[in-house]
Protein backbone atom coordinates (compact mmCIF):
# COMPACT_ATOMS: atom_id res chain seq x y z
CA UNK A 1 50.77 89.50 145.68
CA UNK A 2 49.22 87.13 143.54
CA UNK A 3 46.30 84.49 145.46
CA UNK A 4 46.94 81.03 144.41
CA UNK A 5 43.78 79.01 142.52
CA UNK A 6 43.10 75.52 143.71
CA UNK A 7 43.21 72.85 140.71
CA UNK A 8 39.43 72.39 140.93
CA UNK A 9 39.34 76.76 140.36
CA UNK A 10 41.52 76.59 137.64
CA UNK A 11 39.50 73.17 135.95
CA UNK A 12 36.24 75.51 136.58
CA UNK A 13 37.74 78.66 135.27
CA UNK A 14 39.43 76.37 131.75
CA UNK A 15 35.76 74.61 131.39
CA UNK A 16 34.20 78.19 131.45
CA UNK A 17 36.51 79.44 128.81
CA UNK A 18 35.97 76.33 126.46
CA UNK A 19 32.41 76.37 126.84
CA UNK A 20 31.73 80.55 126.43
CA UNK A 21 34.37 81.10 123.74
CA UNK A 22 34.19 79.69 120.16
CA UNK A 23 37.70 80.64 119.64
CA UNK A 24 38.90 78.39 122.50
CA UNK A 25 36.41 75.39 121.34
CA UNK A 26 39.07 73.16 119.60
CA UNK A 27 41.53 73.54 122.61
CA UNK A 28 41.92 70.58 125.18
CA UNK A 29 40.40 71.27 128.54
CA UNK A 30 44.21 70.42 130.19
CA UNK A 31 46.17 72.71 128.06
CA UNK A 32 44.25 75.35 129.19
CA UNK A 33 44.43 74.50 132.79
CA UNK A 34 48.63 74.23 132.37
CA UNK A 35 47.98 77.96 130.64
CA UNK A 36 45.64 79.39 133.64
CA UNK A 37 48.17 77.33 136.03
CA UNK A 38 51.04 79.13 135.00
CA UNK A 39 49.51 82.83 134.62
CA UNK A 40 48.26 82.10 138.06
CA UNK A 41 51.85 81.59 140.01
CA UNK A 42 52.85 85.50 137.94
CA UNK A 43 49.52 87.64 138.18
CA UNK A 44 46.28 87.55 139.96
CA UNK A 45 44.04 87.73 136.24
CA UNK A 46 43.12 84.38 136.56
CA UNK A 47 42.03 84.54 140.18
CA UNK A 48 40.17 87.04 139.45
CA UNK A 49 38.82 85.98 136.21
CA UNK A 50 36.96 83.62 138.43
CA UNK A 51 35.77 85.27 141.61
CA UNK A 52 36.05 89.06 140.93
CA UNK A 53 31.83 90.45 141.38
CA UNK A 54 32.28 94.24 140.15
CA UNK A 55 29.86 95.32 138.15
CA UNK A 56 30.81 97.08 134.95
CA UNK A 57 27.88 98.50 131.93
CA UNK A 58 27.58 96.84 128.80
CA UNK A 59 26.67 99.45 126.73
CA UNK A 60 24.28 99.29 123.82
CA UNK A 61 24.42 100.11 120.14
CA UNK A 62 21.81 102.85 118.97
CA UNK A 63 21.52 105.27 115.74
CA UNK A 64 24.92 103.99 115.15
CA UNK A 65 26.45 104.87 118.75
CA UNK A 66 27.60 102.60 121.32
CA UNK A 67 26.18 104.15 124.62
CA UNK A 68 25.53 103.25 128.10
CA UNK A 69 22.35 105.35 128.36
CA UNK A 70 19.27 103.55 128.60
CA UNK A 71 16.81 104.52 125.80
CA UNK A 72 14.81 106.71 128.57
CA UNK A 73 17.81 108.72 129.18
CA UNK A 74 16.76 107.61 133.13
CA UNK A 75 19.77 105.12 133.99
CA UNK A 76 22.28 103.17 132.29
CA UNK A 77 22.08 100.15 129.55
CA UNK A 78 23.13 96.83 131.25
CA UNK A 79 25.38 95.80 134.06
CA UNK A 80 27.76 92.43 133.81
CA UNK A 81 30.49 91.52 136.24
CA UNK A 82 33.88 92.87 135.17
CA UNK A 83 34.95 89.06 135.21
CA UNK A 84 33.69 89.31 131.84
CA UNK A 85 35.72 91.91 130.34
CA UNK A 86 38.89 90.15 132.03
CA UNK A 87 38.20 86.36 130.47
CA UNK A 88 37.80 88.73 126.78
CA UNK A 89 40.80 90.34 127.30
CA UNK A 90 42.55 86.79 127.98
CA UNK A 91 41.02 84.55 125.42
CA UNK A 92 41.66 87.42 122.95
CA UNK A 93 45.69 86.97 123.90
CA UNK A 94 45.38 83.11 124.30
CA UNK A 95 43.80 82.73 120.57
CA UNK A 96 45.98 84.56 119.04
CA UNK A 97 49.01 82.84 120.60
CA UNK A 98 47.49 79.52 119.52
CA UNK A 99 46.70 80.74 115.90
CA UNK A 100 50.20 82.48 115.50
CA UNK A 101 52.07 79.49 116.81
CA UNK A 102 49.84 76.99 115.39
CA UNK A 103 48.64 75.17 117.88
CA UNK A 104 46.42 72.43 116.09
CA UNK A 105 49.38 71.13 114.13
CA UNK A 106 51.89 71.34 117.04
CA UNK A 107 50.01 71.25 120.36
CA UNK A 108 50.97 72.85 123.39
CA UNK A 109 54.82 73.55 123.46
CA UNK A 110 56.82 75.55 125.70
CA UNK A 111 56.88 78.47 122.97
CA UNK A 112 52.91 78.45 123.14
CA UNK A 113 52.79 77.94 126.66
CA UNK A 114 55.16 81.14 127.50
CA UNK A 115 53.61 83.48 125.02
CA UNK A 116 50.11 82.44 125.83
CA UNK A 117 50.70 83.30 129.43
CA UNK A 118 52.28 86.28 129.11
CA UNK A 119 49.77 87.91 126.67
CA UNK A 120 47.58 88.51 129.07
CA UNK A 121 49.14 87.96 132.73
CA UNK A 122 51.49 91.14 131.84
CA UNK A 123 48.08 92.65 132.81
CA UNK A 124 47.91 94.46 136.26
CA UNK A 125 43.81 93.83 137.19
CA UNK A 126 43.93 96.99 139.42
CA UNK A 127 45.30 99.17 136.52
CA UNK A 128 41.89 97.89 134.15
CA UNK A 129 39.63 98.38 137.04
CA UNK A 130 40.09 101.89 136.78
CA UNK A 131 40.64 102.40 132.84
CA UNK A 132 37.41 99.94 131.84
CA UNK A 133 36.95 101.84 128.62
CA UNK A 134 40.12 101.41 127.66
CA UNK A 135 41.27 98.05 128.30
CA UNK A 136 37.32 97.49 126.41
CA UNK A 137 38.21 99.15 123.43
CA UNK A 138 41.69 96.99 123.46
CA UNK A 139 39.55 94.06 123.04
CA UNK A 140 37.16 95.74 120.45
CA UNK A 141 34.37 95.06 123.34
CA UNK A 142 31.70 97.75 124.23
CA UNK A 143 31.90 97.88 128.55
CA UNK A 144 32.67 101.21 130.66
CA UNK A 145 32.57 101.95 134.72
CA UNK A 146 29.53 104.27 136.10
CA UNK A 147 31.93 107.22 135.78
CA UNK A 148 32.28 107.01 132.16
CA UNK A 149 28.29 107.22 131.71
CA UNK A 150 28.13 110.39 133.98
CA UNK A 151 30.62 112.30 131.62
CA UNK A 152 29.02 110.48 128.55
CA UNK A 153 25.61 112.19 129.65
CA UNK A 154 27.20 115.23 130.71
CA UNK A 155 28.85 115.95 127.15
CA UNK A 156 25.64 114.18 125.25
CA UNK A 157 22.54 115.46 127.15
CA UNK A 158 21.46 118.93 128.66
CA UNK A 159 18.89 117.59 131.20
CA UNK A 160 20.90 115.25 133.78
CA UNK A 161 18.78 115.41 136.78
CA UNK A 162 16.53 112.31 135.61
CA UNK A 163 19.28 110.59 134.82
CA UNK A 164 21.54 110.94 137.91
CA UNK A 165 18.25 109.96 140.06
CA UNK A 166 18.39 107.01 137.42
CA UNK A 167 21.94 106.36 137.69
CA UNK A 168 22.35 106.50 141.84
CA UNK A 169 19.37 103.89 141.59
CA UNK A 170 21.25 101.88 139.45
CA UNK A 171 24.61 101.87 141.68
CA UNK A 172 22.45 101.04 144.51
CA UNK A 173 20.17 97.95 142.80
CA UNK A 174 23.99 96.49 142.53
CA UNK A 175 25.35 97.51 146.07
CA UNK A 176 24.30 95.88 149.23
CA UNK A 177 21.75 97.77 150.17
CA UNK A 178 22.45 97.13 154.34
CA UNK A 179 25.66 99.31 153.92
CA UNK A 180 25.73 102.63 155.36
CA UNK A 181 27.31 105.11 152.65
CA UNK A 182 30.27 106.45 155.45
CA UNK A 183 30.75 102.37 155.42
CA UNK A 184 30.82 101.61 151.23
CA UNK A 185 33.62 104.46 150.93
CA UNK A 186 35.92 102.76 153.33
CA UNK A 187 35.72 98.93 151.79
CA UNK A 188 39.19 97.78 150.95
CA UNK A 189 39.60 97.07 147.63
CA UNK A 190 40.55 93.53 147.95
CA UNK A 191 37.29 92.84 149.68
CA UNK A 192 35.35 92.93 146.16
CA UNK A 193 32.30 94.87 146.89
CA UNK A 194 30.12 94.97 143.63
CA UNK A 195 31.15 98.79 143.21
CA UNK A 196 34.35 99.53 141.52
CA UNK A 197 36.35 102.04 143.68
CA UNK A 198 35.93 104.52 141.10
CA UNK A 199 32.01 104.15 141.08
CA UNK A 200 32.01 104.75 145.10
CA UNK A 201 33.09 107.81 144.39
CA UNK A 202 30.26 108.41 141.84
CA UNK A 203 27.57 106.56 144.14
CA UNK A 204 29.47 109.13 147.30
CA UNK A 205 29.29 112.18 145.33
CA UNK A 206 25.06 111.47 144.35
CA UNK A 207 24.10 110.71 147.75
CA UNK A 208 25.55 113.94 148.90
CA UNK A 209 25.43 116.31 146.16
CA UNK A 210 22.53 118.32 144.89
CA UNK A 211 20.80 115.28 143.29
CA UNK A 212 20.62 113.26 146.35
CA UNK A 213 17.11 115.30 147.43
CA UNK A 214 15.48 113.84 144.61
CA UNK A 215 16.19 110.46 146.01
């Protein structure tokens, strides 16, 4: 079920776009509102495109390697609300659709409306919640969930004690600290808690594992 944007949503979420994406910078602030408009009444990407507060990492480039390992080896790199990874993956599909059908020279027809909606409201938001990296590297972007960075350290690093006191820190800087962890585990999904489901589990299995006396 798919939550319906008011106009004034989808005018703030097509200004946004214009104004953080060069590849969107030629395209008339109403064209994309009739494109957001019409993705919103078939998927809930634009919806949450707008309000969703998950945190995700932004990993970092170093000796060549994208990582999300901080250069101490005591946390992770960066974190950026997965809002961010979902506008990429949609003005990726919208550019393209307005390149391809050549939208400067013909404006927004019905061809370039359909096809720009459906390149990226075929996307189920639940489904890239819990494949980050993927749906990242789709977009030849550079973001992964918490539980990617424990198995990157795992298979990178021998010592992981510093890290996993670094990385528990690091899910709770982001999670409201007034929760009791018995309470974080049981959030619905659709209640948007800054902790991906996935990363509850992670943040569940510190607190109570062997690491969670060192915190």
């Amino acid at each position: 079920m798919t939550e319906t944007m008011t106009d004034d949503q989808l005018f703030e979420l097509a200004k946004d776009l214009i104004s953080d994406y060069e590849e969107l910078k030629n395209v008339k602030t109403d064209d994309i509102v009739k494109i957001l408009s019409a993705a919103d009444k078939k998927s809930n990407m634009p919806h949450a495109m707008l309000t969703s507060k998950y945190q995700i990492i932004q990993m970092e480039c170093r000796d060549g390697e994208w990582t999300p390992i901080n250069a101490n080896g005591t946390g992770v790199t960066k974190t950026v609300p997965i809002s961010k990874l979902l506008r990429e993956i949609a003005v990726d599909g919208i550019s393209y659709q307005l390149n391809y059908n050549d939208y400067n020279k013909n404006g927004l027809t019905d061809n370039i409306l359909y096809f720009s909606v459906n390149s990226f409201a075929s996307y189920d938001v639940d489904w890239i919640y819990k494949n980050v990296k993927h749906y990242s590297d789709l977009v030849n972007k550079h973001y992964c969930d918490f539980a990617y960075a424990k198995i990157y350290q795992y298979m990178h690093f021998k010592d992981h004690d510093e890290f996993e006191t670094g990385l528990l820190n690091d899910l709770c800087k982001i999670y409201d600290d007034q929760m009791k962890c018995d309470e974080f585990y049981m959030i619905p999904d659709d209640e948007a808690k800054r902790l991906l489901p996935c990363d509850r589990k992670i943040m569940w299995d510190l607190l109570y594992g062997e690491n969670a006396k060192n915190y």
